[in-house]
C-alpha atoms as a PDB file:
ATOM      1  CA  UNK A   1       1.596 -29.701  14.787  1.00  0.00           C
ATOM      2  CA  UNK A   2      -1.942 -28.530  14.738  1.00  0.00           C
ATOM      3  CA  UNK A   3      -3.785 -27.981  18.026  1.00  0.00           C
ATOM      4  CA  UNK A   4      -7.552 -29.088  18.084  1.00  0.00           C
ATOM      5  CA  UNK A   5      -8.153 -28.962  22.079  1.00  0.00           C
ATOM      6  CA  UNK A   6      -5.909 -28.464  24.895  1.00  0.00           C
ATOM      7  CA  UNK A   7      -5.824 -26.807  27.723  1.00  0.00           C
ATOM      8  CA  UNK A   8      -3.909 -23.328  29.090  1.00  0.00           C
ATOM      9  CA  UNK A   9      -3.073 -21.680  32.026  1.00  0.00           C
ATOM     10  CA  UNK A  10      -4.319 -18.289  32.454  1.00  0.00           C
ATOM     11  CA  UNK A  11      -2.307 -15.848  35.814  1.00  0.00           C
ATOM     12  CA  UNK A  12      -6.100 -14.759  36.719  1.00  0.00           C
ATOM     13  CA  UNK A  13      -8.068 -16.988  35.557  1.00  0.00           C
ATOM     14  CA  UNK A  14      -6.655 -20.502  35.628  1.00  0.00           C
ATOM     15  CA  UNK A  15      -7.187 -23.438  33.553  1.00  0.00           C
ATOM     16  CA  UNK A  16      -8.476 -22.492  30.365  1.00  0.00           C
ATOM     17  CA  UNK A  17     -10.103 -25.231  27.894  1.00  0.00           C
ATOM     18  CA  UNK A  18      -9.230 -24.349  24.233  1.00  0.00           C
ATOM     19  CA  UNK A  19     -11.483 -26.313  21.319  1.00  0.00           C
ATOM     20  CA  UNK A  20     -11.320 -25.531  18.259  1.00  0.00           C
ATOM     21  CA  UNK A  21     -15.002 -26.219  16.029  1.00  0.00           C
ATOM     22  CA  UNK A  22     -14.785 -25.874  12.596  1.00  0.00           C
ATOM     23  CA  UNK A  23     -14.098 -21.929  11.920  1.00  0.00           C
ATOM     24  CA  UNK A  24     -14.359 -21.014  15.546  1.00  0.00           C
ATOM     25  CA  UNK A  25     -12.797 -21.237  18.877  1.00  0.00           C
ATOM     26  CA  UNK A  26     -14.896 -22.718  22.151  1.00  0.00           C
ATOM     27  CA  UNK A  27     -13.212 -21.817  25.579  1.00  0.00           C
ATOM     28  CA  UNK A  28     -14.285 -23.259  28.478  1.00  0.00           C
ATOM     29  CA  UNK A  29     -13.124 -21.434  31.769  1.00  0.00           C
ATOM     30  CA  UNK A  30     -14.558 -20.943  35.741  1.00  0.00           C
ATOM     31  CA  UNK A  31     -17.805 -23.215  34.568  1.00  0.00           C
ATOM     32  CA  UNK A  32     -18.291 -20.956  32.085  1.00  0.00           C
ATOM     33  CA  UNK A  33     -18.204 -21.720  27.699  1.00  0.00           C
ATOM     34  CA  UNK A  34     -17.550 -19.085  25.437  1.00  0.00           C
ATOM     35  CA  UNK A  35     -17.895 -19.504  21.747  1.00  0.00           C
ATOM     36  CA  UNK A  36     -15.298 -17.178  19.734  1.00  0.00           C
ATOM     37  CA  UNK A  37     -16.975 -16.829  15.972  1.00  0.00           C
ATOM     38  CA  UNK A  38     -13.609 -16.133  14.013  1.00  0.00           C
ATOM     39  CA  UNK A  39     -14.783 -17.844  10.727  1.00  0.00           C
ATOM     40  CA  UNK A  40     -10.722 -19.131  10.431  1.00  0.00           C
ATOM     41  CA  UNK A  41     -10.827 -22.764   8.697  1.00  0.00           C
ATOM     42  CA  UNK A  42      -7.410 -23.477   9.383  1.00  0.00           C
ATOM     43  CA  UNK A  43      -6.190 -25.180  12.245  1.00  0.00           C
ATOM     44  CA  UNK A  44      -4.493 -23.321  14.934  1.00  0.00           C
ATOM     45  CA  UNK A  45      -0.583 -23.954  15.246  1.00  0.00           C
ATOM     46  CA  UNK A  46       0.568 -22.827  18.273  1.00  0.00           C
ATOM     47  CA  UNK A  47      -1.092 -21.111  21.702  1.00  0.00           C
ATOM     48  CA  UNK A  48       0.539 -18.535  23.772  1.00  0.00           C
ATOM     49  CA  UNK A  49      -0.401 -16.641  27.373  1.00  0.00           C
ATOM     50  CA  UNK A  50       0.267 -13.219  28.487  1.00  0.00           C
ATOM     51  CA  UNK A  51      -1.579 -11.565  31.600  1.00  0.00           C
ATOM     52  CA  UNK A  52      -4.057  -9.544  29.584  1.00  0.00           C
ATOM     53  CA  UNK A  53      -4.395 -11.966  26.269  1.00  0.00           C
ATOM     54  CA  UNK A  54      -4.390 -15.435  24.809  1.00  0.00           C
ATOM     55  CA  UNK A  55      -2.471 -15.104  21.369  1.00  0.00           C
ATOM     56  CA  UNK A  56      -3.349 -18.293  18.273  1.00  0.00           C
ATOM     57  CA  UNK A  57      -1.067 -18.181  15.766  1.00  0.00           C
ATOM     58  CA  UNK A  58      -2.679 -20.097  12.396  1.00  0.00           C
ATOM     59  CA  UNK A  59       0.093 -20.918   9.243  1.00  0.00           C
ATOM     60  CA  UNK A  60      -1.325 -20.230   5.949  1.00  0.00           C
ATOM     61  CA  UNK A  61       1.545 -21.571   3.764  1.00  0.00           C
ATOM     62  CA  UNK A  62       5.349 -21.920   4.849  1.00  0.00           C
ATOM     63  CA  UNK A  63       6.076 -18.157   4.648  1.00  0.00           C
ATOM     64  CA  UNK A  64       2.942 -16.485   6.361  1.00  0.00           C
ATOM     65  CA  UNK A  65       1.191 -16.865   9.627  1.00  0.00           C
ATOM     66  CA  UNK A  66      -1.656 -15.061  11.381  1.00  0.00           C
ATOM     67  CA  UNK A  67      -1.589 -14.143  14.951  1.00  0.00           C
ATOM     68  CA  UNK A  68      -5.119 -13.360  16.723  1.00  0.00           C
ATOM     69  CA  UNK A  69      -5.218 -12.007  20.288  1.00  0.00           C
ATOM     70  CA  UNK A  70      -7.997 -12.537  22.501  1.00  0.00           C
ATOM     71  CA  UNK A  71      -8.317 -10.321  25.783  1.00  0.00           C
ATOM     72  CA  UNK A  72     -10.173 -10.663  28.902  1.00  0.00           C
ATOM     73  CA  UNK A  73     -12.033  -7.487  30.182  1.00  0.00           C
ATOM     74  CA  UNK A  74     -13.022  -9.525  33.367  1.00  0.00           C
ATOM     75  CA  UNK A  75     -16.184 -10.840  32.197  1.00  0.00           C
ATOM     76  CA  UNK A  76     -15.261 -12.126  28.997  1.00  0.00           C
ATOM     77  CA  UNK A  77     -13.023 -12.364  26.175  1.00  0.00           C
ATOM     78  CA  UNK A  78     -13.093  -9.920  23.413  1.00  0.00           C
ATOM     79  CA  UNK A  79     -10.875  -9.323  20.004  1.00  0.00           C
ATOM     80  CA  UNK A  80      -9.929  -6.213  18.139  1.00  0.00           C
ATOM     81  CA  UNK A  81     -10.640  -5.285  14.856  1.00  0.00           C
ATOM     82  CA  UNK A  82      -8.178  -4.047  13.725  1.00  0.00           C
ATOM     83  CA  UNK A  83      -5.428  -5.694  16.102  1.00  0.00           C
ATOM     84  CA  UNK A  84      -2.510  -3.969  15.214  1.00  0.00           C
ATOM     85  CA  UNK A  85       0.238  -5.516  13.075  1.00  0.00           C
ATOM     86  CA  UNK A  86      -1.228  -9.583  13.442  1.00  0.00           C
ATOM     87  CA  UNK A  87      -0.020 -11.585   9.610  1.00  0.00           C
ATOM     88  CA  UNK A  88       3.213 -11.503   8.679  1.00  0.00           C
ATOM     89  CA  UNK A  89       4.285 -12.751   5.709  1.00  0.00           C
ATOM     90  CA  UNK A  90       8.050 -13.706   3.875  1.00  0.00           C
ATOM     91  CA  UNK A  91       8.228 -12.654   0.344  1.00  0.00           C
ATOM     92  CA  UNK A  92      11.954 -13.914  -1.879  1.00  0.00           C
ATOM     93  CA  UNK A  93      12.637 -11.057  -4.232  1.00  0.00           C
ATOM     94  CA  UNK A  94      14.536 -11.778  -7.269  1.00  0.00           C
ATOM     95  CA  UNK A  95      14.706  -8.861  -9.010  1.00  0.00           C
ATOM     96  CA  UNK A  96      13.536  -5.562  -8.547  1.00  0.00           C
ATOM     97  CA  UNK A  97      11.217  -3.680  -9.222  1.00  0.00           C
ATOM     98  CA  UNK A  98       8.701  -5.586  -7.705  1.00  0.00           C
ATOM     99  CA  UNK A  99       4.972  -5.261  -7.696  1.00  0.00           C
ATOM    100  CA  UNK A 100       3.076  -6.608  -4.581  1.00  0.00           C
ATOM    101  CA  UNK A 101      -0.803  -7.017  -4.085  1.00  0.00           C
ATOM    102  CA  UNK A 102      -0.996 -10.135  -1.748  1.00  0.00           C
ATOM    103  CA  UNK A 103      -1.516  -8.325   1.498  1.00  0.00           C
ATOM    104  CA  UNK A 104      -4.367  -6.273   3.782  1.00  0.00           C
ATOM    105  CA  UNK A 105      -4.458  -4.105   6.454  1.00  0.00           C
ATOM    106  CA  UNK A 106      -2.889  -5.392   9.892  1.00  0.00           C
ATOM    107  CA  UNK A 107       0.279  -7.072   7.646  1.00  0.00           C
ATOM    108  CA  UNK A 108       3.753  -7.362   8.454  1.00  0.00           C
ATOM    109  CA  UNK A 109       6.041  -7.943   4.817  1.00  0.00           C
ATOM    110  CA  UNK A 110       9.837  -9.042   4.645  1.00  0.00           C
ATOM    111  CA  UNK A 111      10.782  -9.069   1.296  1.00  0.00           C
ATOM    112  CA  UNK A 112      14.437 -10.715   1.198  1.00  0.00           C
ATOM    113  CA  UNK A 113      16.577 -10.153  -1.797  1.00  0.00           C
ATOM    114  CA  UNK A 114      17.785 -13.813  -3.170  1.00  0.00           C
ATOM    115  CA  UNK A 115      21.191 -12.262  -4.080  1.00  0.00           C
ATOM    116  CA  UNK A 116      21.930 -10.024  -1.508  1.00  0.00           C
ATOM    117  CA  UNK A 117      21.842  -9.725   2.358  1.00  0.00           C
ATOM    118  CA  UNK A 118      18.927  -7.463   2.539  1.00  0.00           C
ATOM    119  CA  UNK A 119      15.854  -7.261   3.902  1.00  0.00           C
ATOM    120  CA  UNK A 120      13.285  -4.431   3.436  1.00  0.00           C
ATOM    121  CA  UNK A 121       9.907  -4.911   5.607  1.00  0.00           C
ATOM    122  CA  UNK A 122       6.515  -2.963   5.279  1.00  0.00           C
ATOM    123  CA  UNK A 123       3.758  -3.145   7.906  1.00  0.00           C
ATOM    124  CA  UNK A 124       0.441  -2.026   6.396  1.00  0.00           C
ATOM    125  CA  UNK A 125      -1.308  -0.158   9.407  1.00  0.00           C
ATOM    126  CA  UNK A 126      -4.164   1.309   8.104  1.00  0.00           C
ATOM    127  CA  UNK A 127      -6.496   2.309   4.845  1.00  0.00           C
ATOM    128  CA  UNK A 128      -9.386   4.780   5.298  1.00  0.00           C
ATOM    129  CA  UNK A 129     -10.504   7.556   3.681  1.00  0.00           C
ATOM    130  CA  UNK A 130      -9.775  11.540   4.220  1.00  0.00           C
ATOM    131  CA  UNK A 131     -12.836  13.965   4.090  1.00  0.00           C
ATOM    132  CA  UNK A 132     -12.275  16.935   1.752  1.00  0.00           C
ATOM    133  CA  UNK A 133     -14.527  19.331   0.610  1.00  0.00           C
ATOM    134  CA  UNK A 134     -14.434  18.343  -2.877  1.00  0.00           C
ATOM    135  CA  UNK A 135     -14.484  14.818  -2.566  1.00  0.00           C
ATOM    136  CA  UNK A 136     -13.239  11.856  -0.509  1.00  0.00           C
ATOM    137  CA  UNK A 137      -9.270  10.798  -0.757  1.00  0.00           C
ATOM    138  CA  UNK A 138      -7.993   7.064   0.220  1.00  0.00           C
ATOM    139  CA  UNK A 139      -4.957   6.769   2.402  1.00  0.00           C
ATOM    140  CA  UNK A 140      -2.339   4.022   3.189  1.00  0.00           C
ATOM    141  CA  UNK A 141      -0.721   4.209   6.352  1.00  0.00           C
ATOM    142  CA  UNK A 142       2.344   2.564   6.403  1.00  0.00           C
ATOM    143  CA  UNK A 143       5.848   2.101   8.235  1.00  0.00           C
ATOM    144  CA  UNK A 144       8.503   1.234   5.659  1.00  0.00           C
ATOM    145  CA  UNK A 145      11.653  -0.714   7.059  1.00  0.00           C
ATOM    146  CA  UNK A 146      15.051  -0.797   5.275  1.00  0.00           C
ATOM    147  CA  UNK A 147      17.767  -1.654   7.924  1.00  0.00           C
ATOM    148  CA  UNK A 148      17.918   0.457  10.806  1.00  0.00           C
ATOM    149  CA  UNK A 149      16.293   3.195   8.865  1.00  0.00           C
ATOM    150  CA  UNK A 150      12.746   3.852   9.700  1.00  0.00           C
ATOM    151  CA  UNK A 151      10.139   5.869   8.084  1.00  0.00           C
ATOM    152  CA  UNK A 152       6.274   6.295   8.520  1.00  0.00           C
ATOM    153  CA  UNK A 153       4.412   7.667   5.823  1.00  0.00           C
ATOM    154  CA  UNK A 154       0.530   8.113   5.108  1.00  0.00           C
ATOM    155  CA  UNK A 155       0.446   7.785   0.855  1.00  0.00           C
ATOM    156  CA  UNK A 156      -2.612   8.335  -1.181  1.00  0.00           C
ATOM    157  CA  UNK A 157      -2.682   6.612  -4.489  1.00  0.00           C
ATOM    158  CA  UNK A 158      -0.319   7.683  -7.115  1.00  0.00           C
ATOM    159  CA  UNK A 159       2.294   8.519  -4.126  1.00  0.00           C
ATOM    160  CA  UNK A 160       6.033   7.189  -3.196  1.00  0.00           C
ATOM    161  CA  UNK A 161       8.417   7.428  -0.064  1.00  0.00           C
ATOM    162  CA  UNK A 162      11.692   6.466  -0.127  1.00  0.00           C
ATOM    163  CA  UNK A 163      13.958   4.733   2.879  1.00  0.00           C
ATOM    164  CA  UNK A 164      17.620   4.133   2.856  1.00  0.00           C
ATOM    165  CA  UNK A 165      18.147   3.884  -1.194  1.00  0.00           C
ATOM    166  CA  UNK A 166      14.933   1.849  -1.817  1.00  0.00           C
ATOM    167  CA  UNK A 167      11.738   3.313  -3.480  1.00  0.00           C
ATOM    168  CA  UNK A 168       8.054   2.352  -2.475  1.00  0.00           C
ATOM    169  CA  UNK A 169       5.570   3.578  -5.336  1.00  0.00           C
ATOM    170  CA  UNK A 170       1.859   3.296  -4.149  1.00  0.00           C
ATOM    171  CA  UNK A 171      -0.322   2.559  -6.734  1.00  0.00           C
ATOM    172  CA  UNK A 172      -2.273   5.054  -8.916  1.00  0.00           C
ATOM    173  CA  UNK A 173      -5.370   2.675  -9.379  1.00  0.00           C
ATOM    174  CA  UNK A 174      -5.342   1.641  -5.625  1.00  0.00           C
ATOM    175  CA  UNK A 175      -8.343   0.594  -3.827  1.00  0.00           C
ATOM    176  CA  UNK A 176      -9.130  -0.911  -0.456  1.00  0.00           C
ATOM    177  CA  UNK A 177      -6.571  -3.096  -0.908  1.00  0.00           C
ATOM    178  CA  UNK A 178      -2.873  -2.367  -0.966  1.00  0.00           C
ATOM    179  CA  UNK A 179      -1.223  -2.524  -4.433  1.00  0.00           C
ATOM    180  CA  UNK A 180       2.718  -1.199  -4.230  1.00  0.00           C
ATOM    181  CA  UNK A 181       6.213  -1.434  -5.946  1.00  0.00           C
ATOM    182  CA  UNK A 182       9.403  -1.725  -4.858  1.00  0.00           C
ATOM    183  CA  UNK A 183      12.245  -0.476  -6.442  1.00  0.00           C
ATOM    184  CA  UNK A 184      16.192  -0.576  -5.516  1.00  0.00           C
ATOM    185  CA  UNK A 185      16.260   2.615  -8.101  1.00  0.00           C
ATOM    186  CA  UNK A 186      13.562   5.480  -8.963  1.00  0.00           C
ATOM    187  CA  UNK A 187      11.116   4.597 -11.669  1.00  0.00           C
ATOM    188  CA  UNK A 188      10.206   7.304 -13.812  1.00  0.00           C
ATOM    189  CA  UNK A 189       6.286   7.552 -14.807  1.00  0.00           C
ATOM    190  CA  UNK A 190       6.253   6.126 -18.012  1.00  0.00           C
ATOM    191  CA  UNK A 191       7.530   2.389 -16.506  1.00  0.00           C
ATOM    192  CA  UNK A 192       5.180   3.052 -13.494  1.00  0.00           C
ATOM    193  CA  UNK A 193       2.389   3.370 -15.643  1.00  0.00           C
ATOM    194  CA  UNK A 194       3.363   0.610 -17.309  1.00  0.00           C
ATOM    195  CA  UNK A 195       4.341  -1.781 -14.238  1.00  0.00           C
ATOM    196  CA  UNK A 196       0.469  -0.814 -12.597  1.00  0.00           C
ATOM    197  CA  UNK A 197      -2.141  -2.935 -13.169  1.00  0.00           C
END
């Protein structure tokens, strides 16, 4: 079901009108109209209310889904950029290793093996750069999720971490955007450099 108007119930602030115009988001609230420029084509799925936020959750395909929060700093309503951890995404992995581009900054991953009950989840927090003396280093910030084993670990290009028997290889040739590889076993350099793009 796709949502183009409708109206929500906000604790402070009552009813709220929600419109959705082309790429954007109008809300109508206390005689007031607000025009949210998100540039987001895609229809909005499903609405939720907290005390502090409105949350839209937009489906891009069957296995991922963005979640935008808008929050109220009693005037208006503002969003966050970044917002934390806001698309999540479902990735069926049929062999390993497995090289993975199709993400950004903010994502949630679950990559489910087809043959086996496991799951192994990474949550891209954040890319930015590190100021050295000599010159400037990119960094991936990420929290890898195997089980109930938990690790955080910042990675510059070229790096790996490992949780719970799997291996997470970032790659050498990494930009703004995350390029990794999992593995269920170590990869030695040779097939890394070979796997890379």
């Amino acid at each position: 079901m796709n949502i183009v108007s409708c109206g929500v119930m906000h604790p402070t602030l009552g009813l709220i009108s929600v419109e959705q115009q082309n790429d954007n988001v109008l809300l109508r609230y206390q005689g007031k109209e607000q025009l949210i420029k998100w540039d987001l084509p895609e229809n909005i799925a499903s609405l939720s209310v907290d005390v502090d936020k409105i949350d839209f959750t937009y489906i891009f395909s069957p296995s991922s889904y963005l979640v935008k929060s808008l929050y109220f700093n009693g005037d208006a309503f503002f969003y966050r950029i970044p917002d934390g951890i806001c698309f999540f995404q479902e990735v069926m992995v049929d062999k390993f290793p497995l090289l993975f581009y199709k993400s950004r900054e903010g994502s949630r991953v679950n990559f489910n093996a087809v043959n086996e009950d496991k799951t192994f989840s990474v949550e891209i927090h954040s890319i930015g750069t590190d100021k050295h003396a000599d010159k400037d280093q990119l960094y991936f910030e990420y929290r890898l999720i195997n089980g109930s084993c938990q690790k955080t670990v910042k990675l510059n290009p070229g790096d790996a971490a490992e949780v719970a028997g799997l291996f997470f290889y970032q790659s050498p040739g990494a930009a703004r955007w995350p390029i990794f590889l999992i593995s269920d076993r170590p990869v030695n350099a040779a097939k890394l450099a070979e796997l890379f793009p």
